[in-house]
C-alpha atoms as a PDB file:
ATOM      1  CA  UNK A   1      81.113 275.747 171.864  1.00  0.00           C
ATOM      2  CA  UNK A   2      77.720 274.762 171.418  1.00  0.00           C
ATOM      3  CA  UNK A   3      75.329 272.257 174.415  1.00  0.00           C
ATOM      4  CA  UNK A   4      74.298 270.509 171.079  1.00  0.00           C
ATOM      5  CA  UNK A   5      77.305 268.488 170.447  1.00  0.00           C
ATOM      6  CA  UNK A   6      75.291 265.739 168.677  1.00  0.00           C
ATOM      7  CA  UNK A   7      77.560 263.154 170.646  1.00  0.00           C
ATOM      8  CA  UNK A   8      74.510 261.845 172.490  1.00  0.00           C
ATOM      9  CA  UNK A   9      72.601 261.312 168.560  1.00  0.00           C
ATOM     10  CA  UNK A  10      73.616 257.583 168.704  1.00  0.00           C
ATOM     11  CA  UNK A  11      71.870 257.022 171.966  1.00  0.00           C
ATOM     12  CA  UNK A  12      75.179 256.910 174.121  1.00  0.00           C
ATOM     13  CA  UNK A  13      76.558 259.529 176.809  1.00  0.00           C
ATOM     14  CA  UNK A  14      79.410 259.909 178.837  1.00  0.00           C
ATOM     15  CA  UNK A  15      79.849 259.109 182.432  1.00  0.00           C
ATOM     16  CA  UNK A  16      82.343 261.491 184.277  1.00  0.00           C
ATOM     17  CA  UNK A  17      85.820 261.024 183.282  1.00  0.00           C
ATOM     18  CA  UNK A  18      84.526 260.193 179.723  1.00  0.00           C
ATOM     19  CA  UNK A  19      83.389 256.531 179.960  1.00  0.00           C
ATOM     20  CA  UNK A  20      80.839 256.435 176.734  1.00  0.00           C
ATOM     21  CA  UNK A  21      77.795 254.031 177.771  1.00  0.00           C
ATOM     22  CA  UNK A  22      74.037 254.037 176.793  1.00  0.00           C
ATOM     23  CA  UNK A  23      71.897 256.221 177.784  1.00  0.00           C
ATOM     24  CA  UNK A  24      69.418 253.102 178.635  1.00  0.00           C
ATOM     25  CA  UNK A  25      72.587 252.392 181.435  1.00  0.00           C
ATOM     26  CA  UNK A  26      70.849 252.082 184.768  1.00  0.00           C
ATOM     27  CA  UNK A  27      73.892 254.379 186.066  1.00  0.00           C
ATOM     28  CA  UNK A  28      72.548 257.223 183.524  1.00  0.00           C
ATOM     29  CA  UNK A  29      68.607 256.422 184.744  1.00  0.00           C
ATOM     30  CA  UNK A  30      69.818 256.964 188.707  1.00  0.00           C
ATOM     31  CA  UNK A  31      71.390 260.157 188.244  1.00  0.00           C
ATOM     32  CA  UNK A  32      68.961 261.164 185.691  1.00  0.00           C
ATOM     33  CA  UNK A  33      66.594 260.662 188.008  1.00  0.00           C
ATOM     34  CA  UNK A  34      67.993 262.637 190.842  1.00  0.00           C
ATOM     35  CA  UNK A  35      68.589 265.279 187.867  1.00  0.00           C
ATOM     36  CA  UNK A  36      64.840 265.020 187.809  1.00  0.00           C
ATOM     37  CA  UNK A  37      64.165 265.145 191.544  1.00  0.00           C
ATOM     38  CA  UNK A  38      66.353 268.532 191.792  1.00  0.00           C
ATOM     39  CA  UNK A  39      64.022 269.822 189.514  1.00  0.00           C
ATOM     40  CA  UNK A  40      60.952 269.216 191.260  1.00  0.00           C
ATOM     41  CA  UNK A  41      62.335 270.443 194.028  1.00  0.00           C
ATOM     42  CA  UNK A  42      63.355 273.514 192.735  1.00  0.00           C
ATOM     43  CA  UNK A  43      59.049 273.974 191.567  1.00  0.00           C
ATOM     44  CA  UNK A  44      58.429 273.515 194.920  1.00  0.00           C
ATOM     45  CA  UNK A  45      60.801 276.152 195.998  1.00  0.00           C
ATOM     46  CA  UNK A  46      59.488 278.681 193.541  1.00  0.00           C
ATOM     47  CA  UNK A  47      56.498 278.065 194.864  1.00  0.00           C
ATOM     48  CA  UNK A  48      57.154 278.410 198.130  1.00  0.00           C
ATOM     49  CA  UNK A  49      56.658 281.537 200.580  1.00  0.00           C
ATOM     50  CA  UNK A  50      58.548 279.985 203.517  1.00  0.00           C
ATOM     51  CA  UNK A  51      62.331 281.519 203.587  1.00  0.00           C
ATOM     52  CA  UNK A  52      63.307 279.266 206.112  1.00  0.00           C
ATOM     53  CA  UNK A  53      62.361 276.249 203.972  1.00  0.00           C
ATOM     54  CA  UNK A  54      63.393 277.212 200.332  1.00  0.00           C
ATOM     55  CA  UNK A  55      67.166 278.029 202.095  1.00  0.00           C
ATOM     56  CA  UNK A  56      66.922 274.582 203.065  1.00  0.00           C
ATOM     57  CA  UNK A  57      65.674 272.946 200.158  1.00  0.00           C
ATOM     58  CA  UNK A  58      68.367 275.057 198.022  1.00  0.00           C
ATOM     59  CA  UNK A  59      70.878 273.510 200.431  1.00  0.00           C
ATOM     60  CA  UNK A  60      69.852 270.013 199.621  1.00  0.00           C
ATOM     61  CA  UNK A  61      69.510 270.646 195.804  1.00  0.00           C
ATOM     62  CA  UNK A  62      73.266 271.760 195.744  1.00  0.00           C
ATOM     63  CA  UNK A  63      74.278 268.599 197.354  1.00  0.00           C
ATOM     64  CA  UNK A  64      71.808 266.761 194.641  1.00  0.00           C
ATOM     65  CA  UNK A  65      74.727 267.995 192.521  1.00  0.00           C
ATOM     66  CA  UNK A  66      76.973 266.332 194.466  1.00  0.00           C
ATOM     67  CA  UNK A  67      74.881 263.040 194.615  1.00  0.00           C
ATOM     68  CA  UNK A  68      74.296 263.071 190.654  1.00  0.00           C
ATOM     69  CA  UNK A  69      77.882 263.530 190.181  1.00  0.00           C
ATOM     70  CA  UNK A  70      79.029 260.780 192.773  1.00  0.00           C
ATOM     71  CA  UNK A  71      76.381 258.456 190.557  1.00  0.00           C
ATOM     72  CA  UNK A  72      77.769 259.529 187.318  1.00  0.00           C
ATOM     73  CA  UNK A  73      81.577 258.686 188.557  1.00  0.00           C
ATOM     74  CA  UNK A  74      82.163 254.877 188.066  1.00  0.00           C
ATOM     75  CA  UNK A  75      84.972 253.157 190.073  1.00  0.00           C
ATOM     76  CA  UNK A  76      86.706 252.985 186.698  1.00  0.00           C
ATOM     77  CA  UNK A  77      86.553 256.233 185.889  1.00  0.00           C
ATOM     78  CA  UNK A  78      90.220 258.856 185.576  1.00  0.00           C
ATOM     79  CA  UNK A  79      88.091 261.630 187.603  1.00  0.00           C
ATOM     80  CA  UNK A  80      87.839 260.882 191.180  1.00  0.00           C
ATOM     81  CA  UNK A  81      85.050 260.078 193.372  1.00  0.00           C
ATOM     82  CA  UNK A  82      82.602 263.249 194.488  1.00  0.00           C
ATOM     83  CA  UNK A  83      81.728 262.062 198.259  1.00  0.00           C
ATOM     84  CA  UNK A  84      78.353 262.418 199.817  1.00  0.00           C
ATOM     85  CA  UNK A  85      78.986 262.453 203.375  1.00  0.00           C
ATOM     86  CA  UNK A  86      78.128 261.041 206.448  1.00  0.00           C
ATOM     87  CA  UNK A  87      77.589 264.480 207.981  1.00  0.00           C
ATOM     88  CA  UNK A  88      75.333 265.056 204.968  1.00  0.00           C
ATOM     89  CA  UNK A  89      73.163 262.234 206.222  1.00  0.00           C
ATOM     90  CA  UNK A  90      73.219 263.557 209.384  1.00  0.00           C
ATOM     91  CA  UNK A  91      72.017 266.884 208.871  1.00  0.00           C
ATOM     92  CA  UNK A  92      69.370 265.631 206.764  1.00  0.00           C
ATOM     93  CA  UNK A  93      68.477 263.005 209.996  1.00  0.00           C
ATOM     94  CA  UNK A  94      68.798 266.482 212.160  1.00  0.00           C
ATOM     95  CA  UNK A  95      66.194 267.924 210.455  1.00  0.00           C
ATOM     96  CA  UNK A  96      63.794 265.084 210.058  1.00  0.00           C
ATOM     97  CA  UNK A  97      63.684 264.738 213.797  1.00  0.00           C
ATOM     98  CA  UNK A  98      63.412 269.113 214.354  1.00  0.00           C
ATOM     99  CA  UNK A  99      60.295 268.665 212.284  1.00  0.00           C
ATOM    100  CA  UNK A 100      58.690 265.620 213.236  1.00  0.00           C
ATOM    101  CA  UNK A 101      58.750 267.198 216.714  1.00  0.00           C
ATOM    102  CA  UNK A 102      56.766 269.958 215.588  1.00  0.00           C
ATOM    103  CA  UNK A 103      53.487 270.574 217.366  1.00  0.00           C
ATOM    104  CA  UNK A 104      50.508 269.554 215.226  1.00  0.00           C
ATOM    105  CA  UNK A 105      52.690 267.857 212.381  1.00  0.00           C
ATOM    106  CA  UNK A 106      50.754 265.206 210.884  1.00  0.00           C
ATOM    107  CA  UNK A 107      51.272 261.908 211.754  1.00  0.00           C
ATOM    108  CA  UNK A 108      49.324 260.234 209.479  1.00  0.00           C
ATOM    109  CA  UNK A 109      48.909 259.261 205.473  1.00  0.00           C
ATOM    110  CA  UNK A 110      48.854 262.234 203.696  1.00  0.00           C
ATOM    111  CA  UNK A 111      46.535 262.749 200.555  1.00  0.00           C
ATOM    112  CA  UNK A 112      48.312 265.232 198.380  1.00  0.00           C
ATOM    113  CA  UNK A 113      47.365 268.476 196.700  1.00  0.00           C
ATOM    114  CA  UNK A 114      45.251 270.135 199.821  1.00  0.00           C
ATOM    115  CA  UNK A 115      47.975 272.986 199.356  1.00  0.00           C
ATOM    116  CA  UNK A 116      49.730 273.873 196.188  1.00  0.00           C
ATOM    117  CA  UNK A 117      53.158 273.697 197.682  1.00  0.00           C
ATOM    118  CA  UNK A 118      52.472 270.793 199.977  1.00  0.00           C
ATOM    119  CA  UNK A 119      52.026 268.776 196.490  1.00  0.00           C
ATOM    120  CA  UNK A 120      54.900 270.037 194.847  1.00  0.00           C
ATOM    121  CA  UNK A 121      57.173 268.547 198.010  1.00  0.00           C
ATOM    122  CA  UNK A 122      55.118 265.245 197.833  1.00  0.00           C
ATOM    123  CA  UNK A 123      55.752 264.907 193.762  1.00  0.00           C
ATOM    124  CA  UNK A 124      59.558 265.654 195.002  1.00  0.00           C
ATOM    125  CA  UNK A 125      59.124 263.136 197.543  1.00  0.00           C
ATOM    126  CA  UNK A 126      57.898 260.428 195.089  1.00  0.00           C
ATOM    127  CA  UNK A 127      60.591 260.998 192.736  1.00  0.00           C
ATOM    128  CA  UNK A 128      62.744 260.659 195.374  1.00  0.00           C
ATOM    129  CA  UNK A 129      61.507 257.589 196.320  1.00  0.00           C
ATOM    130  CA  UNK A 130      61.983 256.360 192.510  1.00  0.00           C
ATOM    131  CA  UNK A 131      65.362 257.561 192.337  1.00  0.00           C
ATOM    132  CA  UNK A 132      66.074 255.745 195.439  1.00  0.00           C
ATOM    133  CA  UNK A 133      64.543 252.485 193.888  1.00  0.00           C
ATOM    134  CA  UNK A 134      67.022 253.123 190.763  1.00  0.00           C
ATOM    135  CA  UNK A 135      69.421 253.215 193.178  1.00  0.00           C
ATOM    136  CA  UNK A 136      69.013 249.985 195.354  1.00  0.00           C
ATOM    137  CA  UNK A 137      68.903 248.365 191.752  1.00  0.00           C
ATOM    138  CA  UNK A 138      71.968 249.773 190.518  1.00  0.00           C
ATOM    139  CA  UNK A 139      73.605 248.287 193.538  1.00  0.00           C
ATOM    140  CA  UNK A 140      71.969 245.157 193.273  1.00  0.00           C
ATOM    141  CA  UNK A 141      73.466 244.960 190.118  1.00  0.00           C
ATOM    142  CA  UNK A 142      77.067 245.040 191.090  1.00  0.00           C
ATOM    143  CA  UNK A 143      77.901 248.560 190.379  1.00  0.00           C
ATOM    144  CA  UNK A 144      79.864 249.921 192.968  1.00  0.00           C
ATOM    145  CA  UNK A 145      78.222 253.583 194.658  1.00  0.00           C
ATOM    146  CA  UNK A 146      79.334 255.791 196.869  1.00  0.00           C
ATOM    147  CA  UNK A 147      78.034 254.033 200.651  1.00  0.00           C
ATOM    148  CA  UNK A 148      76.592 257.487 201.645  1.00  0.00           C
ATOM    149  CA  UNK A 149      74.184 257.405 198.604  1.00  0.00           C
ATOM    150  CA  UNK A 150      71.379 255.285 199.435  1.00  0.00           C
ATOM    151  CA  UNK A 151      70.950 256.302 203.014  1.00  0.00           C
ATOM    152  CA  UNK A 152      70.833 259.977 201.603  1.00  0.00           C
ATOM    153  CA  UNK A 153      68.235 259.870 199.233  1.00  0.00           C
ATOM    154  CA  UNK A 154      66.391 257.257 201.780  1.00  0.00           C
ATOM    155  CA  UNK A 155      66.678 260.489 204.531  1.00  0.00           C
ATOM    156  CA  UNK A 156      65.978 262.888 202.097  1.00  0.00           C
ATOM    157  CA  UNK A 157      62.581 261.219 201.092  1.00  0.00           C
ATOM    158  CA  UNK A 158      61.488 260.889 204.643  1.00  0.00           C
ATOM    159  CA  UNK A 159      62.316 264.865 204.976  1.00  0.00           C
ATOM    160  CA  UNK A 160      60.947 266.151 202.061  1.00  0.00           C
ATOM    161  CA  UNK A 161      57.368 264.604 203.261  1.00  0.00           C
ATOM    162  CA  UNK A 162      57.762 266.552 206.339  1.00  0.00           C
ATOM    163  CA  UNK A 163      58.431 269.457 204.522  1.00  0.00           C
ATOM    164  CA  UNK A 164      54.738 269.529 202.648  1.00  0.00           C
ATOM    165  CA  UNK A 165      53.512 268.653 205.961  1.00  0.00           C
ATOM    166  CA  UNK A 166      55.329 271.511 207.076  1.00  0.00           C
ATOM    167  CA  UNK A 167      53.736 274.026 204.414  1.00  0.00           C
ATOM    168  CA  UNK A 168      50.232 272.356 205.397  1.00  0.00           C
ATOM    169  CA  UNK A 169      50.415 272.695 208.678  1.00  0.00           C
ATOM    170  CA  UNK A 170      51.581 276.887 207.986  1.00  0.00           C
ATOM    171  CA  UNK A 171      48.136 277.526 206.072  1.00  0.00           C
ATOM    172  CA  UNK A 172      46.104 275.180 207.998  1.00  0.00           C
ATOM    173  CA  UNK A 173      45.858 272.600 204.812  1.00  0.00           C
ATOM    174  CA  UNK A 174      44.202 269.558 206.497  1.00  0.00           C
ATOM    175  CA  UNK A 175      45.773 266.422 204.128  1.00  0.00           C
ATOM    176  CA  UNK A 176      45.012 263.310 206.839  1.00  0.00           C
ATOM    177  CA  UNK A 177      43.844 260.619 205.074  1.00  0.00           C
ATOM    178  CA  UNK A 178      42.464 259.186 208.499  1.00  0.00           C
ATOM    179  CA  UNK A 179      40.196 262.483 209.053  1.00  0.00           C
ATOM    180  CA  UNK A 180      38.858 262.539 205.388  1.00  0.00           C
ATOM    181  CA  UNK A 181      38.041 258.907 206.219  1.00  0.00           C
ATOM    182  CA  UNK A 182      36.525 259.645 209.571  1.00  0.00           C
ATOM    183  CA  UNK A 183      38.604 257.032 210.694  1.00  0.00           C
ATOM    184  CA  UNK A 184      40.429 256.324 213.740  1.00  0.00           C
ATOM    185  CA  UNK A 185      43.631 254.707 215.146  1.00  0.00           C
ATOM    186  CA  UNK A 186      47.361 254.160 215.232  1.00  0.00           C
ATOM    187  CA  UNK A 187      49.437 256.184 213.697  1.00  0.00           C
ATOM    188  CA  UNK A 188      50.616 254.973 210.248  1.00  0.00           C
ATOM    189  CA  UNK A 189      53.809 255.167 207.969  1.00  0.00           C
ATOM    190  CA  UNK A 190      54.160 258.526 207.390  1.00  0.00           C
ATOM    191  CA  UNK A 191      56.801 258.080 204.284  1.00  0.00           C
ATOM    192  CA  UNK A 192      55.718 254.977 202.244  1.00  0.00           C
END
């Protein structure tokens, strides 16, 4: 059997369970989008010298599996829903607050690329953030998702910043907008 099945030539796919829709669907843009986000992540692994942190981004990008999969299931559909967890969130929440309480983490805007690896988390991070946006418009639209969803890939954004900040803050990368700036002052939003 051959991956070129020539099924998707007229510009249709199948959802999971074998519901044929357009590949324009906004369904088929969310979970291509994660698709694209596991990706990224996956450069920024392979870039990566940290063990600690490529075992936990290869964690996350097997439950982006999950996540696609849970996107690509519609209520109507004869295979059953893949769940994405609340202790999924939670884990991801867990390590969001283990990093932000790192000493010398940045707590400020962060202007991308002072660190090769550093980037390739923030160009995860702002997929992420457009996969999320899919997301919140796919629901919007009346399509029904999996609850755990949105509040995953809104967690996972917020922790795959920390991780470049992470990286930066192992090699001594100095990314703060504010010092660049010479500026002072509050903190700001770390995550857009």
């Amino acid at each position: 059997m051959s991956i070129a099945t020539k099924r998707g030539d007229t510009g249709q796919t199948s959802l999971a369970g074998g519901i044929r829709v357009s590949k324009s669907s906004l369904r088929v843009e969310t979970y291509g989008t994660v698709d694209e986000l596991n990706s990224a992540m996956g450069l920024a692994r392979s870039l990566c010298e940290d063990e600690n942190l490529c075992e936990r981004t290869k964690i996350i990008q097997r439950q982006l599996f999950q996540v696609g999969s849970a996107l690509a299931t519609p209520p109507e559909s004869r295979k059953g829903q893949v769940p994405v967890t609340t202790e999924m969130v939670d884990a991801l929440t867990d390590q969001v607050h283990e990093l932000e309480a790192m000493e010398g983490i940045l707590a400020d805007w962060s202007v991308p690329g002072e660190h090769p690896v550093g980037a390739a988390y923030d160009l995860a991070r702002t997929i992420c953030r457009r996969a999320e946006r899919c997301l919140v418009r796919l629901i919007e639209s009346g399509e029904a998702v999996e609850p755990n969803v949105l509040a995953y890939m809104n967690r996972l954004s917020d922790l795959l910043w920390l991780f470049g900040r992470k990286v930066e803050l192992g090699t001594g990368a100095k990314a703060s907008l504010r010092e660049m700036n010479k500026k002072s002052g509050p903190r700001w939003s770390r995550a857009w």
